[in-house]
Protein backbone atom coordinates (compact mmCIF):
# COMPACT_ATOMS: atom_id res chain seq x y z
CA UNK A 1 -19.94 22.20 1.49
CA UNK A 2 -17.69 19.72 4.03
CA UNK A 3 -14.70 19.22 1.55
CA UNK A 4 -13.36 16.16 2.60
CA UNK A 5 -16.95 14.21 4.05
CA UNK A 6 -19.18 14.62 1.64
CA UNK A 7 -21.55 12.23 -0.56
CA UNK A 8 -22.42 12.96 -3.88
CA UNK A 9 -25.45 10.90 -4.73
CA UNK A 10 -25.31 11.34 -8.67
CA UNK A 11 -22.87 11.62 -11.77
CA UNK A 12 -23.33 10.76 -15.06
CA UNK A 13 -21.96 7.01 -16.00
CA UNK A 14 -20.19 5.71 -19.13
CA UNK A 15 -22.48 4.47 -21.82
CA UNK A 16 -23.11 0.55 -21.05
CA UNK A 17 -22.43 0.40 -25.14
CA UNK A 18 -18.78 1.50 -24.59
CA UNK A 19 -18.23 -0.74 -21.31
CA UNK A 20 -19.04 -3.46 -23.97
CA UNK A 21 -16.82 -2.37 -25.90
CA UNK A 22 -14.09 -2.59 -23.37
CA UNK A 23 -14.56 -6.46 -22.69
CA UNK A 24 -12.07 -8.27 -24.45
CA UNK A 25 -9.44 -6.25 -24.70
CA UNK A 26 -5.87 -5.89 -23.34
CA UNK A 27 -5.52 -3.69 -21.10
CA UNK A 28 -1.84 -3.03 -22.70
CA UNK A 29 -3.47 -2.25 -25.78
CA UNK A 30 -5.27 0.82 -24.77
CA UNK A 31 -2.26 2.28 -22.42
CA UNK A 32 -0.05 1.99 -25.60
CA UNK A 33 -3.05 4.19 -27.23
CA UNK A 34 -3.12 6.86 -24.44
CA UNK A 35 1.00 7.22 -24.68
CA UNK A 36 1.86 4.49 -21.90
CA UNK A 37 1.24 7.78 -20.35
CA UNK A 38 -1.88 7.19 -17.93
CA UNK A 39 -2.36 4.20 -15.29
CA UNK A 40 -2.71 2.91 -11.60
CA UNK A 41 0.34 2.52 -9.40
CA UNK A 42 2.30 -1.15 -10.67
CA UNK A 43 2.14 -1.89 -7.12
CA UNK A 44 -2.08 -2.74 -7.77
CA UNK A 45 -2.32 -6.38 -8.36
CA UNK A 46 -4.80 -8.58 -9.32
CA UNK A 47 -5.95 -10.57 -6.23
CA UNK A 48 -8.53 -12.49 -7.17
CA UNK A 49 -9.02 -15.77 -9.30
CA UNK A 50 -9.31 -14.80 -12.99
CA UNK A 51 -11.51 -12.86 -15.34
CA UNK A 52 -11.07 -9.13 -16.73
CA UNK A 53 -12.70 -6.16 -15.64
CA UNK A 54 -14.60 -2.82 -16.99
CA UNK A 55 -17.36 -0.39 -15.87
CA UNK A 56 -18.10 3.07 -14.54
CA UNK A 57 -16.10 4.45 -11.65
CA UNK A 58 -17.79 4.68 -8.36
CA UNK A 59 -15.13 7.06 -6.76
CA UNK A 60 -14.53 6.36 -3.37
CA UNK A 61 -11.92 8.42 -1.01
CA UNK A 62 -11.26 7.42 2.62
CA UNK A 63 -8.33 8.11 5.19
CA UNK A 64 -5.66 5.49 5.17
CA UNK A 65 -6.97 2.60 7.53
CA UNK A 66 -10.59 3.67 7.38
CA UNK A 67 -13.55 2.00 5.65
CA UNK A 68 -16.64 3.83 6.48
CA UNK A 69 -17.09 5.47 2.91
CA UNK A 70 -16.78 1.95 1.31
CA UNK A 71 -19.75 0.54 3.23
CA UNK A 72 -21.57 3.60 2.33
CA UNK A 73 -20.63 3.19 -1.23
CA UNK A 74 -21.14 -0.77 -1.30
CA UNK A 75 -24.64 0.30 -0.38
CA UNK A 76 -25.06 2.98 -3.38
CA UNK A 77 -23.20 0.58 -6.05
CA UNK A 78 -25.15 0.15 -8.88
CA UNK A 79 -24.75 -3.45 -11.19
CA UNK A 80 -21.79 -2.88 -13.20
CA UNK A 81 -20.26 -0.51 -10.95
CA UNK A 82 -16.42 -0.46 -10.28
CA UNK A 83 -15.79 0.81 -7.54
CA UNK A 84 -12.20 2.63 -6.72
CA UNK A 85 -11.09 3.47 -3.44
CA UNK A 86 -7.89 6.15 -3.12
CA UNK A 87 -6.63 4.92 0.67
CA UNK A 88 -3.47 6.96 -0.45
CA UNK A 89 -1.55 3.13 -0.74
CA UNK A 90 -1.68 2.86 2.89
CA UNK A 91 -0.66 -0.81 3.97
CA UNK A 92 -0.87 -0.97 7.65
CA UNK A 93 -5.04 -1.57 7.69
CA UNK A 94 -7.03 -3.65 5.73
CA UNK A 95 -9.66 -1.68 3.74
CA UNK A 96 -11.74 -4.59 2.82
CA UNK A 97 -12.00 -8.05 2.91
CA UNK A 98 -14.42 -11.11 2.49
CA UNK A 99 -17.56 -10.16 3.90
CA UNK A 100 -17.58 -6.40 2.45
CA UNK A 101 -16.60 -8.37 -0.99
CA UNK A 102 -19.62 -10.33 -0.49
CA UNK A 103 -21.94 -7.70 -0.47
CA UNK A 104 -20.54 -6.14 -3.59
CA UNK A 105 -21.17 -9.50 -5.75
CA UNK A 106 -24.89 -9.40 -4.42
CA UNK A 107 -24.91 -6.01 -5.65
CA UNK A 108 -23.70 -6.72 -8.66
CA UNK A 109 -20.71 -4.80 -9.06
CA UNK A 110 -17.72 -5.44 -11.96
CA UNK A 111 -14.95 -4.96 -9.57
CA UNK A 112 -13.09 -3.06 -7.23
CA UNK A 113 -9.85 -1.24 -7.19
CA UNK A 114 -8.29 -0.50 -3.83
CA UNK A 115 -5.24 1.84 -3.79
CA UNK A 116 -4.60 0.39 -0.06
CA UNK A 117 -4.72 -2.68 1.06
CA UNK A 118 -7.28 -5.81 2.08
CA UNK A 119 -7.39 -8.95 3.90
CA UNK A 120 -8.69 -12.75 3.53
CA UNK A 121 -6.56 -12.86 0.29
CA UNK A 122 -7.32 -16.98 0.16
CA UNK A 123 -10.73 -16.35 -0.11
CA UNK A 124 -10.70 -13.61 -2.36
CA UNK A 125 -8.26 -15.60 -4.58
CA UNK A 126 -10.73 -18.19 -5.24
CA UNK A 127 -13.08 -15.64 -6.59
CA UNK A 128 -13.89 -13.96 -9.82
CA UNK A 129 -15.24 -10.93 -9.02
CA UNK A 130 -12.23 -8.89 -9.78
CA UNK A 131 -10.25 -6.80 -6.75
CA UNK A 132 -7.14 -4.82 -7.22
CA UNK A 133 -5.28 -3.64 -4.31
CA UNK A 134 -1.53 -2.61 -3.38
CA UNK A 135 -1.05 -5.01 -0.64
CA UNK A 136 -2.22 -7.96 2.49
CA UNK A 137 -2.62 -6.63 5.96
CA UNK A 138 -4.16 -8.63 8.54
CA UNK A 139 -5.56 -5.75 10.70
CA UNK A 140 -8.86 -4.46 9.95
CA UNK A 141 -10.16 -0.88 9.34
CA UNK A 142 -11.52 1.85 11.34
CA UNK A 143 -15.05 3.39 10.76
CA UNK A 144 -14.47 6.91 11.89
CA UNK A 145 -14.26 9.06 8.28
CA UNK A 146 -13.82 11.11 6.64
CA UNK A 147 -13.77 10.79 3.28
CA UNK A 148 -15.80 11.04 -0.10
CA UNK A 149 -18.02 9.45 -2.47
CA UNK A 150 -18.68 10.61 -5.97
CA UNK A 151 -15.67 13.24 -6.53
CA UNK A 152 -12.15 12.88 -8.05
CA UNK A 153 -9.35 10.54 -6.92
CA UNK A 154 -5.84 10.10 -7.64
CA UNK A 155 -4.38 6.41 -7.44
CA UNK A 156 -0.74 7.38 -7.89
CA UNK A 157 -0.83 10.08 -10.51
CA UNK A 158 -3.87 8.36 -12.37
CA UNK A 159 -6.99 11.02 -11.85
CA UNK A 160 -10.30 8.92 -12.02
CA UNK A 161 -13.80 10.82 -12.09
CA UNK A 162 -16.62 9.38 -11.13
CA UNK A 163 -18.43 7.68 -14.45
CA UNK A 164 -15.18 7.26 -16.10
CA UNK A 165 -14.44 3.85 -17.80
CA UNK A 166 -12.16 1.52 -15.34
CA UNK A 167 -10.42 -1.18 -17.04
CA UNK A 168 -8.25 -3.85 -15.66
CA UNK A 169 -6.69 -7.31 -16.18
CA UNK A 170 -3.38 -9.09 -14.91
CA UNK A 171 -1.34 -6.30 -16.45
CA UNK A 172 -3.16 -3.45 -14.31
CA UNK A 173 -5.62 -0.91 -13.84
CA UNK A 174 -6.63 2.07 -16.22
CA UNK A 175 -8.89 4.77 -16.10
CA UNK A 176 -10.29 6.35 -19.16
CA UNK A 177 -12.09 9.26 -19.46
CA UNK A 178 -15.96 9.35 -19.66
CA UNK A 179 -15.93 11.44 -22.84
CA UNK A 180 -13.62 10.04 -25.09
CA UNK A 181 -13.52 6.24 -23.80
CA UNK A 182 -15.21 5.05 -26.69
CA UNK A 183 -12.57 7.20 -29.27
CA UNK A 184 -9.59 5.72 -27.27
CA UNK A 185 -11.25 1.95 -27.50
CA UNK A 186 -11.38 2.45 -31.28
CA UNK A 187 -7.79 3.21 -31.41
CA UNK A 188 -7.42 0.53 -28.95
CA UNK A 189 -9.15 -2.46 -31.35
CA UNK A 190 -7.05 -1.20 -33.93
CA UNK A 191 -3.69 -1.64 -32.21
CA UNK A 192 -4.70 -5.37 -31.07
CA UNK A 193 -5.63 -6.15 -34.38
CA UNK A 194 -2.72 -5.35 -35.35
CA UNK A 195 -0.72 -7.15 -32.63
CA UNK A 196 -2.89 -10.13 -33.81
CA UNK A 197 -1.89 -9.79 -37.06
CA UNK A 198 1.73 -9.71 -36.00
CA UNK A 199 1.81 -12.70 -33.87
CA UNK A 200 0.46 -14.74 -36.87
CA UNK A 201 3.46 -13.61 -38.70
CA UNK A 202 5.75 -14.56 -35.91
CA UNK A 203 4.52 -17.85 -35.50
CA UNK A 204 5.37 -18.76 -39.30
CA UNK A 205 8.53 -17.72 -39.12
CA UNK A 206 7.91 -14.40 -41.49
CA UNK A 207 8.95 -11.79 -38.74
CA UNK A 208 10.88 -8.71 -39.93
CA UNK A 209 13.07 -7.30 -38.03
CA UNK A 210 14.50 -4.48 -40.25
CA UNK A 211 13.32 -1.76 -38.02
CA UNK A 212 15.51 -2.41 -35.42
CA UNK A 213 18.74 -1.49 -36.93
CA UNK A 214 17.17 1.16 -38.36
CA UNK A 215 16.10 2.77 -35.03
CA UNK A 216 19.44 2.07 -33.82
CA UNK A 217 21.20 3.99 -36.74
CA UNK A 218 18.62 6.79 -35.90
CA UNK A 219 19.60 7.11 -32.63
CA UNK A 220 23.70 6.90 -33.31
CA UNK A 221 24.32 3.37 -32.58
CA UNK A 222 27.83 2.16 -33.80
CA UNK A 223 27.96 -1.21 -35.40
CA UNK A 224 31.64 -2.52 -35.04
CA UNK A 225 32.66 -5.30 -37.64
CA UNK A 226 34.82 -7.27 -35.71
């Protein structure tokens, strides 16, 4: 097998029932589930014009500066799709820009994540379709390879395999994994519920804040009278 150009034309996909489950939801929510452990690199921002995102990972891996896998992968993208490309945060090339976001919305895709960087940010800002991506560059790509389709990638030190669930909103990107996605949403609901339930206390003026001196005493905090 060519490690490192290679195409895997099948994986098995998230359930569509979980995705559902996903939409909705904070992203913040279900990092504080998974320990505020796991994410994307801060440095992926949301570039387009609004709206959430969630679906099954296309996995996409490509040498910095060079597209060729994408358009291979625009053209295997199945609706709902997110696709993530690892271009190892490389900022001197664009990796994609209007006309290769184009063709993803005709396909149908829910969004894509792009450790790397694109180009025609004012269009792409006016759009919904979400896009993630580490930075602007105004030169375009190569179409050399290699790279791969349909195997692990690492955006920072977040591992995404292909079918896992890809979440993302204005506070970042998340992967969660294919087999427990729908465990971790559960925990997920229950922490925003709770936030929910929190905020409405807030608002009329019934927050308590008695835990905080009590994690400060915990942790040896001195509290000097005058």
């Amino acid at each position: 097998m060519a490690e490192g150009f290679r195409v895997r034309q099948a994986w098995v996909r998230v359930d569509e029932s979980v995705v559902a489950r996903a939409n909705g939801l904070p992203v913040s929510n279900i990092s504080d589930v998974m320990s505020r452990h796991a994410g994307a690199p801060g440095s992926l921002r949301a570039m387009h014009r609004e709206g959430a995102m969630a679906g099954p990972a296309l996995t996409v891996s490509v040498r910095p500066g060079d597209n060729l896998m994408l358009h291979k992968a625009l053209v295997m993208a199945q609706p709902g799709d997110v696709i993530v490309v690892d271009a190892g945060g490389a900022l001197e090339n664009a990796i994609m820009g209007e006309l290769m976001l184009a063709r993803g919305v005709q396909s149908g895709i829910a969004g894509v994540v792009i450790h790397g960087a694109i180009r025609d940010s004012e269009s792409i800002g006016k759009q919904d379709t979400p896009v993630f991506a580490s930075g602007l560059s105004h030169r375009g790509p190569y179409k050399d390879g290699p790279g791969e389709i349909g195997f692990p990638v690492t955006l920072g030190t977040m591992i995404v395999n292909p079918g896992d669930l890809v979440v993302g909103d204005r506070d970042g990107v998340l992967a969660l994994p294919r087999e427990t996605a729908a465990e971790i949403l559960e925990r997920a609901w229950k922490k925003n519920a709770a936030e929910e339930k929190q905020l409405k206390a807030t608002l009329a003026g019934q927050y308590d804040g008695s835990w905080i001196d009590e994690a400060l005493k915990q942790r040896g905090c001195a509290f000097v009278a005058s």
